[in-house]
Protein backbone atom coordinates (compact mmCIF):
# COMPACT_ATOMS: atom_id res chain seq x y z
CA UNK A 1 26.70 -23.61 85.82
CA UNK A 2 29.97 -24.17 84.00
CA UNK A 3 28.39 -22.83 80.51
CA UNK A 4 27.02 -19.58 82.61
CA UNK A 5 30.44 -19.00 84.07
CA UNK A 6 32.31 -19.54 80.18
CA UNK A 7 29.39 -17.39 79.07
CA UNK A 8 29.95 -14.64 81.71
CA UNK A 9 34.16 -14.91 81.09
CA UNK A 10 33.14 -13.96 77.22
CA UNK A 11 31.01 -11.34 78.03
CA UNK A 12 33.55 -9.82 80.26
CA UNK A 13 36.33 -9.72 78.04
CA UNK A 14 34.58 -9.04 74.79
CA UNK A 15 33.26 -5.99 77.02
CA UNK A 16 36.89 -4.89 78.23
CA UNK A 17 37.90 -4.92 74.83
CA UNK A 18 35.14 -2.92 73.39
CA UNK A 19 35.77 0.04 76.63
CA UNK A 20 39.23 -0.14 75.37
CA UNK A 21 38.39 0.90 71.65
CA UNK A 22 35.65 3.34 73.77
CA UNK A 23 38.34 5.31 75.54
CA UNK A 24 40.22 5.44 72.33
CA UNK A 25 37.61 6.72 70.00
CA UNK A 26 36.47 8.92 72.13
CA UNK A 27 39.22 11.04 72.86
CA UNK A 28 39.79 11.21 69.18
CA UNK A 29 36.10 11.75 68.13
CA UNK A 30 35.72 14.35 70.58
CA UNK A 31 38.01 16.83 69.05
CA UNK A 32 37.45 16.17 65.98
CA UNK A 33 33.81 16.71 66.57
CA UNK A 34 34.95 20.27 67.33
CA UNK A 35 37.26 21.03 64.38
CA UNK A 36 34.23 19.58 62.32
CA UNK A 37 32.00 21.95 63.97
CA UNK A 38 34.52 24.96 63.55
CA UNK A 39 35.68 24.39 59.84
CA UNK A 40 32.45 23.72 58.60
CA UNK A 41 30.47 26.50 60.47
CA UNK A 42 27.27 26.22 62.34
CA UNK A 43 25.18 26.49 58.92
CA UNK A 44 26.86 23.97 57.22
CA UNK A 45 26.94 21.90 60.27
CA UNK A 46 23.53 21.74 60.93
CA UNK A 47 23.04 20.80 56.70
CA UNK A 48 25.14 17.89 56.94
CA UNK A 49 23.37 16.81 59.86
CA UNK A 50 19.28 17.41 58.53
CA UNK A 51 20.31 15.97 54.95
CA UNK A 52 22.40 12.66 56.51
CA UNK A 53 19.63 12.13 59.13
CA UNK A 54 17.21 12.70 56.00
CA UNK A 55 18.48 10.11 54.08
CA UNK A 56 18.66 7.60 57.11
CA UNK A 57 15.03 8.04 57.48
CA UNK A 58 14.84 6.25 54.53
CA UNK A 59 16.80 3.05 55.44
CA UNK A 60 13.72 1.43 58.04
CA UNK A 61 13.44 -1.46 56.00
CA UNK A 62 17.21 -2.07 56.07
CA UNK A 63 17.20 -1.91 59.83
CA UNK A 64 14.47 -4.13 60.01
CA UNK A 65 15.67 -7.00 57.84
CA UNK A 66 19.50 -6.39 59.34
CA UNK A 67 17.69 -7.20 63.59
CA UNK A 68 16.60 -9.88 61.45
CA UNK A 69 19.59 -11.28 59.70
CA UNK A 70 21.79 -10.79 63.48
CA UNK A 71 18.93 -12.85 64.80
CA UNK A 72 18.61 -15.22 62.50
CA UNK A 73 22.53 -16.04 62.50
CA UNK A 74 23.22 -15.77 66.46
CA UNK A 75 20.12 -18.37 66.70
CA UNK A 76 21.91 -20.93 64.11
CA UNK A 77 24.92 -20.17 65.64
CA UNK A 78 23.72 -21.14 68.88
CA UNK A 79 21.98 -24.50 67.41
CA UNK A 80 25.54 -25.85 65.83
CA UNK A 81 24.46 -26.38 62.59
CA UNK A 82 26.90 -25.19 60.27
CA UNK A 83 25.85 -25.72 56.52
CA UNK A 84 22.62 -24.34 57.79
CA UNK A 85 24.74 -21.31 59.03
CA UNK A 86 26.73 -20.81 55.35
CA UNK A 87 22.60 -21.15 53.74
CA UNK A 88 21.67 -18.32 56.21
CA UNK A 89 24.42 -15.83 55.72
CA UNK A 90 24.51 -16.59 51.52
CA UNK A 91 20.22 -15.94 51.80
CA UNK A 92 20.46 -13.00 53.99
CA UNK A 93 23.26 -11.29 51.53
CA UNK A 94 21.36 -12.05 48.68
CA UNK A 95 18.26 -10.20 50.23
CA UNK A 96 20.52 -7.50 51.47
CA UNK A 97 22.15 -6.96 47.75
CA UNK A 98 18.34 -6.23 46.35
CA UNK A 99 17.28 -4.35 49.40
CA UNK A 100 20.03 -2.00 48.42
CA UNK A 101 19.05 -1.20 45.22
CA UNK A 102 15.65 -1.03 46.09
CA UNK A 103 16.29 1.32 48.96
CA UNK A 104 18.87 3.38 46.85
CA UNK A 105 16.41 4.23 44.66
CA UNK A 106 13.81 4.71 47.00
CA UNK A 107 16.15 7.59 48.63
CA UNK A 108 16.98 9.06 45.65
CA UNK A 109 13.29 9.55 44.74
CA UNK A 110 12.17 10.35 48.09
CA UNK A 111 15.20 12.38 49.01
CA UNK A 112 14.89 14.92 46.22
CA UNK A 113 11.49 15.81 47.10
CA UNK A 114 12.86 17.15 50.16
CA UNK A 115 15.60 18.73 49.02
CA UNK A 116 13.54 20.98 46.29
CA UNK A 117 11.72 23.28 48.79
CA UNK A 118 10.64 21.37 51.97
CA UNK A 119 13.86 21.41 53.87
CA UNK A 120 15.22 25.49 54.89
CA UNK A 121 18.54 25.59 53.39
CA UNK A 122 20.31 28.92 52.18
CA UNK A 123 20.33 29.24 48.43
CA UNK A 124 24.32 29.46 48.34
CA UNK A 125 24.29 26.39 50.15
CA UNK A 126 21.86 24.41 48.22
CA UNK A 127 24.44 22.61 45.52
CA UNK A 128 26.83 21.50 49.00
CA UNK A 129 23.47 19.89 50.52
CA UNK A 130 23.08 17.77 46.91
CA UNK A 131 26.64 16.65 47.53
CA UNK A 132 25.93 15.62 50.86
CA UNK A 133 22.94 14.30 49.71
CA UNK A 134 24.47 11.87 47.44
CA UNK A 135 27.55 10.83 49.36
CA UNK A 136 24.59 9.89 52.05
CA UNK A 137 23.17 7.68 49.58
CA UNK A 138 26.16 5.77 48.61
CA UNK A 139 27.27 5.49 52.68
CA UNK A 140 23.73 3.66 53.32
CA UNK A 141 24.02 1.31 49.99
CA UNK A 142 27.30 0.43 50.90
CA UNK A 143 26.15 -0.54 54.66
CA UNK A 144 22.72 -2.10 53.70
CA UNK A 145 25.21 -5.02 51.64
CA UNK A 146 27.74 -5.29 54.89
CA UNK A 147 24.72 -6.33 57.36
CA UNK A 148 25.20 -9.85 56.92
CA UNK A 149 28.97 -9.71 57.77
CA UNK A 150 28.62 -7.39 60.65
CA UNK A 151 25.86 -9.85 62.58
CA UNK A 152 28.70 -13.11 61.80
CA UNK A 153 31.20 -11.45 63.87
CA UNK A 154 28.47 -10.25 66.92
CA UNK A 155 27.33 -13.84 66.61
CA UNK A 156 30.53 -15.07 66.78
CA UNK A 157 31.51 -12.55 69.61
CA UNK A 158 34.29 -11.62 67.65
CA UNK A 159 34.69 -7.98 69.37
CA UNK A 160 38.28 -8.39 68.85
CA UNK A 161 38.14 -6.77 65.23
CA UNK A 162 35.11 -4.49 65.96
CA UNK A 163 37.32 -3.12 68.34
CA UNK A 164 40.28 -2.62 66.24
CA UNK A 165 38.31 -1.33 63.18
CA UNK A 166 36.53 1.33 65.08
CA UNK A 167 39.50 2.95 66.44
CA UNK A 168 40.74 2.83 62.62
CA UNK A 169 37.36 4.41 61.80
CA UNK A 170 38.06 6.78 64.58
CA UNK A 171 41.56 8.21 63.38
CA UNK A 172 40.76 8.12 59.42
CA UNK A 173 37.55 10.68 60.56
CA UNK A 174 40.69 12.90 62.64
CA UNK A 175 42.49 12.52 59.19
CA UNK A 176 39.67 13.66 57.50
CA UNK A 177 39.02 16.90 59.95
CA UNK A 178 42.41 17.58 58.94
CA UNK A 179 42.36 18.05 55.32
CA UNK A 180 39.10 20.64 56.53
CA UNK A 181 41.77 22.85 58.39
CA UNK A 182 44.11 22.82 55.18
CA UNK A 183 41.88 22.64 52.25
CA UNK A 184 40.21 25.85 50.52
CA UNK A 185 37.86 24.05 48.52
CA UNK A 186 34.16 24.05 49.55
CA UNK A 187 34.53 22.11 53.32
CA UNK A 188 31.05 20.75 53.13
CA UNK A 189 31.59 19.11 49.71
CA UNK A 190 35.12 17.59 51.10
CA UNK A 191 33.93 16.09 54.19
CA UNK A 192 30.66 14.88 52.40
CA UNK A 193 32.94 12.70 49.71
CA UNK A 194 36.52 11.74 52.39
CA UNK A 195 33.77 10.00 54.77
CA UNK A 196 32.49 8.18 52.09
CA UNK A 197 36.10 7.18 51.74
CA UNK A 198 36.36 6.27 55.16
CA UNK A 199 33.19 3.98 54.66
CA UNK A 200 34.33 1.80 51.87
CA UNK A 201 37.80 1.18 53.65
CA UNK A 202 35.94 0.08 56.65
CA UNK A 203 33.58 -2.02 54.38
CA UNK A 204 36.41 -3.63 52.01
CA UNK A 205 38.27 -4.85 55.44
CA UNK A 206 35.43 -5.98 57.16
CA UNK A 207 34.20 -8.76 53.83
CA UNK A 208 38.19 -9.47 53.55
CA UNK A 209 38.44 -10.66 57.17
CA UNK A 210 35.03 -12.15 57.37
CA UNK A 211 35.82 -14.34 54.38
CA UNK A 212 39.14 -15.54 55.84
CA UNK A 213 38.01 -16.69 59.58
CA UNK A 214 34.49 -17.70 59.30
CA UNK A 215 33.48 -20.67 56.62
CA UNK A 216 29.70 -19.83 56.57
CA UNK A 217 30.66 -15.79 55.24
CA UNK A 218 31.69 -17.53 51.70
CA UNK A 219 28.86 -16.79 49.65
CA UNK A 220 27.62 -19.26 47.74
CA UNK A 221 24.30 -18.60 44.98
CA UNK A 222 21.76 -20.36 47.71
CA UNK A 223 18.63 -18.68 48.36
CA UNK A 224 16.41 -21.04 51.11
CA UNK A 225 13.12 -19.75 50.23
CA UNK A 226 11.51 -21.06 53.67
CA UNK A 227 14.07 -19.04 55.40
CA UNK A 228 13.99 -15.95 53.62
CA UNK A 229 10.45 -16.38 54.22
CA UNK A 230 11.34 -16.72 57.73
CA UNK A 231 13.28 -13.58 57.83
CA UNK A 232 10.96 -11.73 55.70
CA UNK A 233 8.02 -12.46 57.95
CA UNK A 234 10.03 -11.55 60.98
CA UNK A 235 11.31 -7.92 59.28
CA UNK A 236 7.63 -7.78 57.88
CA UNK A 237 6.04 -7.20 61.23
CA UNK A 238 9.35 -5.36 62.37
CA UNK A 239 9.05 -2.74 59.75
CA UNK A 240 6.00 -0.75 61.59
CA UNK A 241 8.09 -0.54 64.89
CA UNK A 242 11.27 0.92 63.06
CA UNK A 243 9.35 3.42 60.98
CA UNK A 244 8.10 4.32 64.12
CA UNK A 245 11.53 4.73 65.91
CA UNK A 246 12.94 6.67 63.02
CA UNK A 247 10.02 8.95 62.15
CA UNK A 248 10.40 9.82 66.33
CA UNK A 249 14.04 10.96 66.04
CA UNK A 250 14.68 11.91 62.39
CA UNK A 251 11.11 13.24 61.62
CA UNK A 252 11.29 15.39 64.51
CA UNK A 253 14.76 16.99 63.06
CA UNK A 254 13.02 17.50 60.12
CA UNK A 255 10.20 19.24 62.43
CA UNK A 256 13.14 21.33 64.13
CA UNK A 257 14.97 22.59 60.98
CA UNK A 258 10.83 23.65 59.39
CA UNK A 259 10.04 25.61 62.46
CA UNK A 260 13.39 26.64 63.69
CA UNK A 261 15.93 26.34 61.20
CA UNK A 262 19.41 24.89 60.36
CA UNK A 263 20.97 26.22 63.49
CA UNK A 264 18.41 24.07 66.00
CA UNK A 265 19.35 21.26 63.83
CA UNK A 266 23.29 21.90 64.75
CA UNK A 267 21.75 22.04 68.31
CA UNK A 268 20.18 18.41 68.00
CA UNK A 269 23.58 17.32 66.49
CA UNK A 270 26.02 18.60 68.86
CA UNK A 271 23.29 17.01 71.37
CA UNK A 272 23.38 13.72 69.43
CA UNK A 273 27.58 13.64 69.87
CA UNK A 274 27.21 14.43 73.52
CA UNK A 275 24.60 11.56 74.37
CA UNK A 276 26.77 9.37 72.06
CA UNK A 277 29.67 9.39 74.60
CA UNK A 278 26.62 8.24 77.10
CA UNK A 279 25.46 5.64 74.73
CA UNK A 280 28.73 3.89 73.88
CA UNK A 281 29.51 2.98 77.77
CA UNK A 282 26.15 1.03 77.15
CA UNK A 283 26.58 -0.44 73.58
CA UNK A 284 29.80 -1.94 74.44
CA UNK A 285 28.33 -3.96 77.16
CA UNK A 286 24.84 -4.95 75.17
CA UNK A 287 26.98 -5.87 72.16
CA UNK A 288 28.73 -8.46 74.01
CA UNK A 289 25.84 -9.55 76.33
CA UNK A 290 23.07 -9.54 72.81
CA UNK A 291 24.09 -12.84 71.27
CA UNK A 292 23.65 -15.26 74.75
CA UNK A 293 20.70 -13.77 75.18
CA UNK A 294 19.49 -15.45 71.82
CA UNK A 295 21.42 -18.39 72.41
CA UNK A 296 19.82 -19.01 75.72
CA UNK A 297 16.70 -19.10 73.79
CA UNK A 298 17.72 -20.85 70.66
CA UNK A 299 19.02 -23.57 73.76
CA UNK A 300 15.66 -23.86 75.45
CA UNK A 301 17.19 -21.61 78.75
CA UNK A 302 14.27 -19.10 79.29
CA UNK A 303 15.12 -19.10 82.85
CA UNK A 304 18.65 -18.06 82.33
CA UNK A 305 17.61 -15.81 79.58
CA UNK A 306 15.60 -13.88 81.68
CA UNK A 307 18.17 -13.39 84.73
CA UNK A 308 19.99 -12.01 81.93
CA UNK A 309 17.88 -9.80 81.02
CA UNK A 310 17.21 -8.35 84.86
CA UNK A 311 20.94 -8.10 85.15
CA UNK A 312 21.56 -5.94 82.08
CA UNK A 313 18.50 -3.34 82.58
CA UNK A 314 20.69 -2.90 85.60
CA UNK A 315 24.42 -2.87 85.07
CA UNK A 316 22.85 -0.51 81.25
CA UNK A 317 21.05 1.96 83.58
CA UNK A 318 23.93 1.85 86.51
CA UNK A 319 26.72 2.50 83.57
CA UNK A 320 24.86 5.59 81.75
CA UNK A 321 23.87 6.82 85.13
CA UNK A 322 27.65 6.89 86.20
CA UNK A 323 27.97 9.13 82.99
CA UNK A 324 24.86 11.62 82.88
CA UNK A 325 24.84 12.86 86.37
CA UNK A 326 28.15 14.79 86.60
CA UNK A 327 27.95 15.42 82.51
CA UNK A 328 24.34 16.98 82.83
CA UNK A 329 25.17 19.12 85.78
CA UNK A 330 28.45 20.55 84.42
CA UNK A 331 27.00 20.61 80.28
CA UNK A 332 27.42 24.47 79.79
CA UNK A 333 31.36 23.95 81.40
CA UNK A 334 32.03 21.09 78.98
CA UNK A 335 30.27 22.61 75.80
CA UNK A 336 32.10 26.00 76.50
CA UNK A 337 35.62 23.80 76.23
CA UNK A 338 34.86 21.47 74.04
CA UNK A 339 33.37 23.84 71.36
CA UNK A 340 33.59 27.13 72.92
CA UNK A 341 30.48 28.40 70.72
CA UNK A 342 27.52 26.64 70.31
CA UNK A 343 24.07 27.76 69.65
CA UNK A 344 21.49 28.23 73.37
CA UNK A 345 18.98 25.50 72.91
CA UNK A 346 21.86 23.12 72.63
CA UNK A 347 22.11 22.43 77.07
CA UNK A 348 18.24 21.37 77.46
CA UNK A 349 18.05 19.21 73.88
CA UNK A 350 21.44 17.49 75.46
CA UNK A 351 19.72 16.96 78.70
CA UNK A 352 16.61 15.40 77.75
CA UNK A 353 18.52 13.45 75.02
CA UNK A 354 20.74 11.94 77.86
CA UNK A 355 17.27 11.30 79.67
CA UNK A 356 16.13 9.05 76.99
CA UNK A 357 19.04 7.37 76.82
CA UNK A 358 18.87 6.31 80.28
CA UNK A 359 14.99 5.06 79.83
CA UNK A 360 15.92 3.10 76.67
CA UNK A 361 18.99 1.47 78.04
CA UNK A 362 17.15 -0.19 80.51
CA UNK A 363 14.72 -1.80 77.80
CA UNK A 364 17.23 -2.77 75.05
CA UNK A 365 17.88 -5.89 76.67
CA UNK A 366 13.78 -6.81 77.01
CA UNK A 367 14.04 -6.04 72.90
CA UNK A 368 16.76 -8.43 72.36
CA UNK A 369 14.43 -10.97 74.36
CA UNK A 370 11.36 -10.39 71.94
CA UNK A 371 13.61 -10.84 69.09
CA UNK A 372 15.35 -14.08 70.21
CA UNK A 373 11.39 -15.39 70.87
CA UNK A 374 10.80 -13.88 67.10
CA UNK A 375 6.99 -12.81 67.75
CA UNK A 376 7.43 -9.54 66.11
CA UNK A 377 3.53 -8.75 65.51
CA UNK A 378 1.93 -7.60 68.43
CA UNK A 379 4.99 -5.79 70.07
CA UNK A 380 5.79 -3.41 66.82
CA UNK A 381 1.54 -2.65 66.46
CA UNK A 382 1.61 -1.58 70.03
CA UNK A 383 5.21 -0.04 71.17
CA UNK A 384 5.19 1.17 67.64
CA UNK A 385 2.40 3.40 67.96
CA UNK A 386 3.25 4.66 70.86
CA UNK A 387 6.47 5.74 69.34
CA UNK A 388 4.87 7.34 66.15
CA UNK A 389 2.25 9.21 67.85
CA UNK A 390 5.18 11.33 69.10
CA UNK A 391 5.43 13.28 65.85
CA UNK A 392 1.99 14.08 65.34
CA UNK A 393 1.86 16.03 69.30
CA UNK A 394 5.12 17.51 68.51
CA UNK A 395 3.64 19.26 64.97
CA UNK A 396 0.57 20.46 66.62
CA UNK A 397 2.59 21.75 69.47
CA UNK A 398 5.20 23.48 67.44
CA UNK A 399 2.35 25.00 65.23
CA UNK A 400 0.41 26.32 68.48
CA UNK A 401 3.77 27.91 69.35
CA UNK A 402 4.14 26.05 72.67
CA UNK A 403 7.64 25.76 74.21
CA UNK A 404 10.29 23.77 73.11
CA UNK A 405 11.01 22.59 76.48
CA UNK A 406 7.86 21.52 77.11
CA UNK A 407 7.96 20.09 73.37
CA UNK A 408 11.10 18.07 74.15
CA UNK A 409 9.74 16.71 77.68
CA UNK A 410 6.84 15.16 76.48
CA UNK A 411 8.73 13.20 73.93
CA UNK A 412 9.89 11.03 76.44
CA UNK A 413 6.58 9.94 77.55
CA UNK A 414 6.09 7.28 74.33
CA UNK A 415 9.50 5.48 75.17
CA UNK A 416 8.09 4.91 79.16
CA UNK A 417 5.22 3.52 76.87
CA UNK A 418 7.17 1.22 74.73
CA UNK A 419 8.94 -0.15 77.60
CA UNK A 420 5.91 -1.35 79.47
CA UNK A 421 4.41 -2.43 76.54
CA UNK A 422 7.31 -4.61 75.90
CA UNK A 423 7.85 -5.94 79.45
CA UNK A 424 3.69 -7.09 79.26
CA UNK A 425 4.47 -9.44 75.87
CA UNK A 426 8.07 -10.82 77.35
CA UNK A 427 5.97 -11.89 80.80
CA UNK A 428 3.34 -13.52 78.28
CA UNK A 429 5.69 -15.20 76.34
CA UNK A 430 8.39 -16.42 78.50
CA UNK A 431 7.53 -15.79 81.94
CA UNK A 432 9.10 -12.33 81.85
CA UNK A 433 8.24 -10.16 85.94
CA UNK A 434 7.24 -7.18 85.00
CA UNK A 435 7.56 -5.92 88.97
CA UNK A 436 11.45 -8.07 89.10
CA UNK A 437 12.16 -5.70 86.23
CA UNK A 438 10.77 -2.34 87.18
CA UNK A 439 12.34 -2.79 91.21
CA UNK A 440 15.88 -4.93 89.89
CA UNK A 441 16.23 -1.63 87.11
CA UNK A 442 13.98 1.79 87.51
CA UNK A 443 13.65 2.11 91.44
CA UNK A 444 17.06 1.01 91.72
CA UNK A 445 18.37 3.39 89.46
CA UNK A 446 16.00 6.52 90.37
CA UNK A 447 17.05 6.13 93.97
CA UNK A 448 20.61 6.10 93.13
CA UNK A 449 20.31 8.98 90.65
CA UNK A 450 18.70 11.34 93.43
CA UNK A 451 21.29 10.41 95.86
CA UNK A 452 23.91 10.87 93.55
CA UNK A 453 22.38 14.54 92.51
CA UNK A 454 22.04 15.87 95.86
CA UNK A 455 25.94 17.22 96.72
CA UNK A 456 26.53 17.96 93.03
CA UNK A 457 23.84 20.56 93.73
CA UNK A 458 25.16 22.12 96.63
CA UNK A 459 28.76 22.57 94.80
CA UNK A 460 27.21 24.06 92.09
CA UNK A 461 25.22 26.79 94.83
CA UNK A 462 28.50 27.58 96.26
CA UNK A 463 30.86 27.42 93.87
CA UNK A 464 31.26 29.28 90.27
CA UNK A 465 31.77 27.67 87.18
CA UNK A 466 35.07 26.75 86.54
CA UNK A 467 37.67 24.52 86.12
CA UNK A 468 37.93 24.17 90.19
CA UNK A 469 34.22 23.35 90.33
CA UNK A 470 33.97 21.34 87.38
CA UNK A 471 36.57 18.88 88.67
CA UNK A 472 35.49 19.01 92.31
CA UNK A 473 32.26 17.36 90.59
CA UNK A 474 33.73 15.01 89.06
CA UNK A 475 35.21 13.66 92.12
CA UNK A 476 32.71 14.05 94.42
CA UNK A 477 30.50 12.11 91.39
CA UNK A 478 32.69 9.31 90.55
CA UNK A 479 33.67 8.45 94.38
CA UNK A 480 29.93 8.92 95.58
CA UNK A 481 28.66 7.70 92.81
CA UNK A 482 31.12 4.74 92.88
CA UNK A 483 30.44 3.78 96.41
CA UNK A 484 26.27 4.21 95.70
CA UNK A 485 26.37 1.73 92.88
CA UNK A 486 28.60 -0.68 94.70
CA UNK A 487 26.21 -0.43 97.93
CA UNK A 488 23.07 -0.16 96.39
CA UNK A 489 23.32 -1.10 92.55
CA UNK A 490 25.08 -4.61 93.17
CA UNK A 491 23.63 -7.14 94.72
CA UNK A 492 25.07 -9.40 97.83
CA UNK A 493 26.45 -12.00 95.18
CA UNK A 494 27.80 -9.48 93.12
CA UNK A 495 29.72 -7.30 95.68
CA UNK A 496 31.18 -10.46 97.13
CA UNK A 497 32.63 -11.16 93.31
CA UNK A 498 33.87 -7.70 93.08
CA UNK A 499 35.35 -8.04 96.42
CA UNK A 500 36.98 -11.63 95.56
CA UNK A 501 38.05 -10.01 91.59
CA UNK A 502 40.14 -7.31 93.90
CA UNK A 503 41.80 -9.59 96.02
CA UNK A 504 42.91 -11.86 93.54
CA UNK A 505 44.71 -8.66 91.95
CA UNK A 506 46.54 -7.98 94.98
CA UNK A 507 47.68 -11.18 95.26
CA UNK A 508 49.19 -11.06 91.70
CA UNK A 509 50.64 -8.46 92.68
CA UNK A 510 52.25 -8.75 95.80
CA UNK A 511 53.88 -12.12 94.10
């Protein structure tokens, strides 16, 4: 019980520190989101965002070898054994180093293909969209060689520096939206080449400061063929799932910007930036909670493990929850003063966007539990088919000329899939309740939601939009919302330590 209650300290702070960089970033992000938006122009905006998201689609394998690498190092980690730990990170950056120039070449190949005819660019704008293009490429090279160091400081729980360098990543982007407002060169081409800038800093600090704390980060020419092997295998089934993932969110921009244009695709992206404010409230707290769950594993605790798991489908759905409700009912308020013009699709993409976010936050957690168990096979065949039939109904919808609404609502339909698909292996493998799951996470959360909807709907019937209304939500949200949650989203044990956490404060502070 000690170890849980060190473990649940860690996960605590690492998770106040990571909020704290939140609250940071995003105030800065958010407005320079907007002078992005306004210097570049909605064109050029949506561009950047089809040709970047392009040239992701082409990193799967990276993202399947780097779940890989951070599970491979968390699980030494959590066994002790050092020297094993410096063979693991020195074979996983070798594999990383030829990954990259495999992949970079790959893009190059694959990406140009695109570019000459497939993708509906304006012909003035064509040369820009190379630049971008190529700046994309040399952003994923450089990140496909900093995987290893990255998953040594979440193993380590090191959230300290994470912190830190994201609100440096943070203000170098503001700097960068600056030279947009003053420069008259071609905006597109500037921004394209400064966050490429940004990205080497950010990768030159990160290898300096990994060297100098953690032994195991000094490369050394080792290559343990049984554990590359290991890893391999382990990406090798993983590969399927992620192609599957990324063909369902960048295929279907691609799908967007072929039967709708650039300016849907600056839709999708101002959507994106709004369910990223969503999605960080959860990251920060599955960043920090990730690595026990593999070391509960890697330490024979399924049983732990497992409460884990229940508990951060919960506090996941509870936190984004907090976030969507008043955000989804006030959208067109905060889009109109955040970017004042935006293009009409952009409220309903943001809104089911936000919805998917809430379904996958739940499940992230059951993921992590798959990986730390490493039987990759069956999960990626079956969730990732799921996922990749997606883009398949969405073409023959878009080509029938159905809605886009009613396009965009059945996307969500594969990641319910996924999720019960997932649940089904983790109850074969380690004992995982499907029913504990679905009750301690879904009907908890769906009941609160409703509850938490109903007087945000009767404002909105009798008041206009505005700044009175818009705040008068946000109250009525974050007190209602606040008290819902604490009744019915904690349990006994829980409110008691929330209850004991405040007094303790007022102690400290009355003395």
């Amino acid at each position: 019980m000690e170890d849980v209650s060190k473990n649940n300290k860690r996960i605590a702070k690492n998770t106040a520190l990571l909020y704290i960089r939140m609250f940071i970033t995003l105030a800065v992000s958010l407005y320079t989101s907007r002078i992005v938006l306004e210097k570049l122009g909605v064109v050029d905006f949506g561009i950047n965002n089809v040709v970047a998201g392009m040239v992701s689609m082409f990193t799967f394998l990276n993202g399947t070898l780097a779940s890989g690498t951070q599970r491979f190092i968390t699980f030494v980690l959590g066994e002790g054994n050092m020297q094993r730990l410096n063979a693991t990170f020195s074979t996983t950056l070798i594999i990383h180093i030829i990954l990259s120039v495999i992949i970079g070449l790959v893009i190059l190949a694959g990406g140009l293909y695109f570019l000459n005819g497939k993708l509906v660019i304006p012909p003035e704008r064509v040369e820009a969209a190379y630049w971008v293009f190529y700046c994309s490429v040399i952003t994923v090279v450089l990140n496909i060689t900093q995987v290893p160091y990255m998953a040594s400081i979440i193993a380590h729980e090191d959230m300290g520096i994470y912190a830190y360098m994201s609100i440096f990543d943070a203000v170098a982007k503001l700097g960068v939206a600056y030279i947009l407002v003053v420069t008259d060169y071609d905006r597109l081409k500037v921004y394209a080449v400064l966050l490429v800038l940004v990205q080497l800093c950010d990768m030159v600090f990160y290898r300096f400061y990994c060297v100098r704390k953690y032994k195991e980060c000094r490369f050394r020419i080792c290559f343990d063929k049984p554990l590359a092997k290991s890893i391999l295998s382990f990406s090798g089934w993983n590969i399927f799932g992620s192609t599957a993932s990324l063909l369902n969110n960048q295929g279907f921009n691609i799908l967007l910007n072929i039967f709708y244009g650039p300016v849907l695709n600056t839709a999708r992206g101002i959507s994106n930036q709004v369910n990223n404010v969503a999605l960080q409230f959860v990251n920060n707290f599955q960043t920090a909670v990730n690595p026990q769950i593999v070391k509960y594993y890697a330490k024979g605790e399924a049983e732990e493990m497992n409460r884990l798991i229940y508990n951060n489908a919960r506090f996941s759905g509870l936190m984004v929850l907090y976030i969507i409700v008043p955000l989804m009912i006030e959208l067109p308020f905060v889009l109109k003063i955040w970017l004042g013009k935006y293009p009409d699709e952009t409220v309903f993409l943001t809104r089911i966007i936000l919805l998917q976010t809430l379904i996958t936050s739940m499940t992230r957690s059951v993921v992590m539990g798959i990986h730390a168990v490493g039987k990759m096979r069956t999960v990626n065949l079956l969730a990732g088919t799921a996922l990749l039939f997606s883009l398949p109904v969405s073409y023959l919808l878009m080509k029938c000329e159905v809605s886009l609404h009613i396009i965009m609502v059945v996307t969500l339909l594969p990641w319910l899939a996924e999720t019960f698909i997932e649940l089904t292996l983790m109850k074969k493998y380690v004992g995982l309740s499907r029913l504990i799951f679905y009750k301690h996470s879904y009907g908890v959360i769906f009941i609160i939601g409703i509850m938490m909807v109903i007087p945000l709907f009767f404002i909105n019937s009798e008041f206009e939009q505005g700044w009175s209304r818009f705040i008068l939500n946000i109250m009525v949200s974050a007190v209602w919302g606040g008290l819902l949650i604490y009744r019915f989203g904690l349990t006994p044990h829980m409110r008691e330590h929330v209850i004991n956490k405040i007094r303790n404060i007022i102690k400290k502070n009355k003395s």
